[in-house]
Structures are given as C-alpha cells and as structure tokens.
N, C-alpha and C. Protein backbone atom coordinates (compact mmCIF):
# COMPACT_ATOMS: atom_id res chain seq x y z
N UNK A 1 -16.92 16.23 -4.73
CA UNK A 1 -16.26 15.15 -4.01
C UNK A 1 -14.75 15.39 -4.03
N UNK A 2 -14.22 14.99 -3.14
CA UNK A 2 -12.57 15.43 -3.01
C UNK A 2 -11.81 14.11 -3.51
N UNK A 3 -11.06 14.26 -4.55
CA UNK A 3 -9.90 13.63 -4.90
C UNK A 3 -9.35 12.41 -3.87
N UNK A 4 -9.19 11.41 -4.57
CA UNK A 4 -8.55 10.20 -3.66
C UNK A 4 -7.06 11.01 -3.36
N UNK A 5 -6.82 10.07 -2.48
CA UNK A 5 -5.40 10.51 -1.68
C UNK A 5 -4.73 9.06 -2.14
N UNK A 6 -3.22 9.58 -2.53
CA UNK A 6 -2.81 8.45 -3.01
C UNK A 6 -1.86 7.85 -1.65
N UNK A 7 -1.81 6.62 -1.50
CA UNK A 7 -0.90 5.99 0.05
C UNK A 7 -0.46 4.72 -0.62
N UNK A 8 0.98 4.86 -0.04
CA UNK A 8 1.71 3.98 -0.41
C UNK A 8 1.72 3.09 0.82
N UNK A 9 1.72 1.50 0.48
CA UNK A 9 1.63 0.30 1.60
C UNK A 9 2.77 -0.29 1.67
N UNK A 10 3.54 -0.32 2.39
CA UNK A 10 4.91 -1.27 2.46
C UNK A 10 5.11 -1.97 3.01
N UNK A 11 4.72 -3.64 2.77
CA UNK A 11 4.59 -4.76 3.96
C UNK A 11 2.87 -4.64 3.46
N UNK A 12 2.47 -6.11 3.40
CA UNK A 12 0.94 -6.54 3.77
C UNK A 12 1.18 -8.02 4.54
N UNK A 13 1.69 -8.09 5.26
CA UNK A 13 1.30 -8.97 6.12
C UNK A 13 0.40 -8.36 7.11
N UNK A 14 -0.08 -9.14 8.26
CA UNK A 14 -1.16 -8.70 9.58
C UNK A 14 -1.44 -8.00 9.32
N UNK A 15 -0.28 -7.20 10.01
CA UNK A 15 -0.75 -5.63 10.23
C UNK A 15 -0.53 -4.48 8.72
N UNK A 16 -0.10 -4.48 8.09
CA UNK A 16 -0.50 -3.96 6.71
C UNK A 16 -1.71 -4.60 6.12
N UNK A 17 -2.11 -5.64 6.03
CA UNK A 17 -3.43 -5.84 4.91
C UNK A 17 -5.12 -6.24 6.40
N UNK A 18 -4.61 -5.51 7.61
CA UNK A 18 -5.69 -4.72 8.16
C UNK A 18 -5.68 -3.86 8.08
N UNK A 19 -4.56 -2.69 7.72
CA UNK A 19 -4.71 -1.65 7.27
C UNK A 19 -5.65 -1.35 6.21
N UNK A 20 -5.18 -2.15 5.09
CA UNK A 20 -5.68 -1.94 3.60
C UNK A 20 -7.23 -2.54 3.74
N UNK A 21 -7.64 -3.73 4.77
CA UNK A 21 -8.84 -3.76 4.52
C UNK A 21 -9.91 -2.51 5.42
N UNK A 22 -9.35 -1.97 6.23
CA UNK A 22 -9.88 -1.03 6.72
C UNK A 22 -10.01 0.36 5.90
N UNK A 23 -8.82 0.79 5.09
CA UNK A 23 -9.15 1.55 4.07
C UNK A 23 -9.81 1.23 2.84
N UNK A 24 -9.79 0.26 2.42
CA UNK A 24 -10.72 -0.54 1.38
C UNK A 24 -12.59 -0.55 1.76
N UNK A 25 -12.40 -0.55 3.30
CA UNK A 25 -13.69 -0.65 3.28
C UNK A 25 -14.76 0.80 4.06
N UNK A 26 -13.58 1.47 4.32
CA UNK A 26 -14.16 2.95 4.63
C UNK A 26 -14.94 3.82 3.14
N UNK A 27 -15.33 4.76 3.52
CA UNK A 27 -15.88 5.54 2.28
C UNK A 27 -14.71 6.77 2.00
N UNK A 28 -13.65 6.55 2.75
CA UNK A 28 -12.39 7.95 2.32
C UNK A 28 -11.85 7.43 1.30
N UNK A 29 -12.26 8.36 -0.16
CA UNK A 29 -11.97 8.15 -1.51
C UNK A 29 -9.92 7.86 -1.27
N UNK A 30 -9.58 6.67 -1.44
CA UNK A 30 -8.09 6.76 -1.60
C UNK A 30 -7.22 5.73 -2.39
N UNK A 31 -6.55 6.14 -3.06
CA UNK A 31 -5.96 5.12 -4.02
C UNK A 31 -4.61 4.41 -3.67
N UNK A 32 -4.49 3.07 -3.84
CA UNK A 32 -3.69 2.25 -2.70
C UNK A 32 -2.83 1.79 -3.57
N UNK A 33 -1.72 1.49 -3.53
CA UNK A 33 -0.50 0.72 -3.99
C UNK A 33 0.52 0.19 -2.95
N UNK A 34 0.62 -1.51 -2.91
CA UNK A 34 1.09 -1.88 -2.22
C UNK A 34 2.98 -2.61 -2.86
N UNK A 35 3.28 -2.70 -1.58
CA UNK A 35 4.80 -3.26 -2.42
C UNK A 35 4.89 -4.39 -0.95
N UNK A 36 4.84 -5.59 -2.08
CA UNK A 36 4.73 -6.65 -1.01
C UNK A 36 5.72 -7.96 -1.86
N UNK A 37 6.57 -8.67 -1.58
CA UNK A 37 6.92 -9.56 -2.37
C UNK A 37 5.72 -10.66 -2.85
N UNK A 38 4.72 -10.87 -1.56
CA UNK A 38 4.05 -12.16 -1.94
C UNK A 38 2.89 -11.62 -2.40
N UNK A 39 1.92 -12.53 -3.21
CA UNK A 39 0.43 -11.99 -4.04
C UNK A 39 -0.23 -11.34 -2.87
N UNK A 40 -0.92 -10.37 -3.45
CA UNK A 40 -2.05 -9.37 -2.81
C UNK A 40 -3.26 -9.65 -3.57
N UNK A 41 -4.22 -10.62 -2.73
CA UNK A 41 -5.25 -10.30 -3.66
C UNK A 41 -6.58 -9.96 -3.56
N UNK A 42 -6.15 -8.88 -3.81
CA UNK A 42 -7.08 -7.22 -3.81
C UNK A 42 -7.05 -6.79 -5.08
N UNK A 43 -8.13 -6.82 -5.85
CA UNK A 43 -7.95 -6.31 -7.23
C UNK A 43 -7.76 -5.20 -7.68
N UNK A 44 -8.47 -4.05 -5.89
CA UNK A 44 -8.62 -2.51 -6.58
C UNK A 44 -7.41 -1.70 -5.79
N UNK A 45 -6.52 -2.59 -5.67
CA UNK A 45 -4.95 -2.30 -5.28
C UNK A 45 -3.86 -2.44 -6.43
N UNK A 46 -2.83 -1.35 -6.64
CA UNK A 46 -1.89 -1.69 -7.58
C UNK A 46 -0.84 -2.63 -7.00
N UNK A 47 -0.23 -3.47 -7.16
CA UNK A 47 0.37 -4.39 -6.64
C UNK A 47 2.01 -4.41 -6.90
N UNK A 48 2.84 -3.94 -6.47
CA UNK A 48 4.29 -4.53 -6.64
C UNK A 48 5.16 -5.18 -5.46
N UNK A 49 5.88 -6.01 -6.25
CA UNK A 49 6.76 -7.43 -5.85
C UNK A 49 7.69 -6.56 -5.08
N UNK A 50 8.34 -5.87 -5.62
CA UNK A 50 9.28 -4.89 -4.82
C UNK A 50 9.53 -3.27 -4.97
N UNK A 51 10.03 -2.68 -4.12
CA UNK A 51 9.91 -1.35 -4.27
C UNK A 51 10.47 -0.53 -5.43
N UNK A 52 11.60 -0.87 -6.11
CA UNK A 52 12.27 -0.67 -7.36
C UNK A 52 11.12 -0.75 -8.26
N UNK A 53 10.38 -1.36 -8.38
CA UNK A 53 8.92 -1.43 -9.61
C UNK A 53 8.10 -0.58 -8.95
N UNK A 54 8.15 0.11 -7.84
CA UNK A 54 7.24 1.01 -7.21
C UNK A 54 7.38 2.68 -7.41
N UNK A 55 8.77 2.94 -8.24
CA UNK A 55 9.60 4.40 -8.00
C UNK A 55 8.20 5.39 -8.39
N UNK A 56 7.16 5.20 -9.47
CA UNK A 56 6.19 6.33 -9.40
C UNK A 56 5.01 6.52 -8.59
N UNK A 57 4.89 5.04 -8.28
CA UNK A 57 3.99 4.73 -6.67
C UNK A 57 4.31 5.98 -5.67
N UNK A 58 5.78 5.66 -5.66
CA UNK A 58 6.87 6.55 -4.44
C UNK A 58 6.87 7.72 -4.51
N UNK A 59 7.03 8.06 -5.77
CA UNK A 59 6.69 9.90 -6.13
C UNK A 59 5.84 10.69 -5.87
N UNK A 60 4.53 9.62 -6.24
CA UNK A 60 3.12 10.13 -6.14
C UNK A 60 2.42 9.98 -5.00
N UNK A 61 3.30 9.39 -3.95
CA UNK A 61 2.17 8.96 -2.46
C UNK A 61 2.12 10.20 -1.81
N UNK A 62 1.14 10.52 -1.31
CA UNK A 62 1.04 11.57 -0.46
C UNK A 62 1.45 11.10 1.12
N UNK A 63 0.95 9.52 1.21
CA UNK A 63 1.17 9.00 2.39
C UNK A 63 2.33 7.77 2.27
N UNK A 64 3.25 7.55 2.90
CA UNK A 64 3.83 5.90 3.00
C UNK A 64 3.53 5.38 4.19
N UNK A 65 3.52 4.19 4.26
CA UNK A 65 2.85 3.60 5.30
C UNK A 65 4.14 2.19 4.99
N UNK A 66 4.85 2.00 6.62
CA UNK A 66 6.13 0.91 6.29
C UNK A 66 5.10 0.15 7.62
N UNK A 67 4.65 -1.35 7.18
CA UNK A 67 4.00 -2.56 7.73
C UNK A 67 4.67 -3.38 7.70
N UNK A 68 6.36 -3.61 7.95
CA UNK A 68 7.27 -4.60 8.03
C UNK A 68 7.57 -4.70 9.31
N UNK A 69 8.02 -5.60 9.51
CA UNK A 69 9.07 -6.05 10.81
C UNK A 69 10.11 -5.49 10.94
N UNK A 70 10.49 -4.67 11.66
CA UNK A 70 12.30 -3.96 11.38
C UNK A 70 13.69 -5.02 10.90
N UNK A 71 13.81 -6.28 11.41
CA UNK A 71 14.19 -6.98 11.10
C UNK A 71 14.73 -7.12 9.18
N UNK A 72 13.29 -6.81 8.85
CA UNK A 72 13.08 -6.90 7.25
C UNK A 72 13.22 -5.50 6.23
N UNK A 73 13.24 -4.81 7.40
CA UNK A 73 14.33 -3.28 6.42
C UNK A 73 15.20 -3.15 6.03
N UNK A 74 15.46 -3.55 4.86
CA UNK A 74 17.02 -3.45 4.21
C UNK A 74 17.25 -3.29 3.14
C-alpha cells in the first residue's frame, strides 16, 4: 500500500471543508492538517488555530491547499 500523502488545508470554510470531506471520504490514503481559526470537527484531522502553530504541518506537506477568500490573506 502506498504511504499517505501529507496536504496541508488553509481555510475550512465551504469550499475547504468540501474539500476535506471529499478527501476524508475517498479511499486515497492521505494525512490532513488543517489551519483554520474556528473548531474543525473532524477528529482524524490535525487541527490548528493559526498558521504559526502549523510551521511542521508546513514543512511536511507535500500539498498546500489555500481555501480562503483573498480578502483574508494577510
């Protein structure tokens, strides 16, 4: 079996946590960490408030994935 792929989530509103439930519910082995200020609750997600608590999330993603509003990039 091939190794999860690690992907980083940035933003779970709408359109980020249809993302995550679509990868949550596929069979592609992948390990998820999201950086969202408000609760995520997804248990088999690592969860951070902001991206500064995320720096080894960040290291280790193979993928980032930005699900914000441009507005909210800053």
């Amino acid at each position: 079996m091939a190794s999860a792929k690690n992907i980083l989530l940035i933003g779970c509103g709408k359109m980020g946590s249809a993302l995550l439930s679509g990868w949550i519910n596929s069979k592609i082995p992948v390990s998820i960490s999201v950086v969202e200020p408000q609760n995520v609750a997804e248990p088999s997600v690592t969860h951070f408030k902001n991206l500064s608590d995320a720096k080894a999330a960040l290291a280790g993603a193979e993928a980032i994935i930005l699900a914000i509003k441009p507005q909210n990039l800053h």
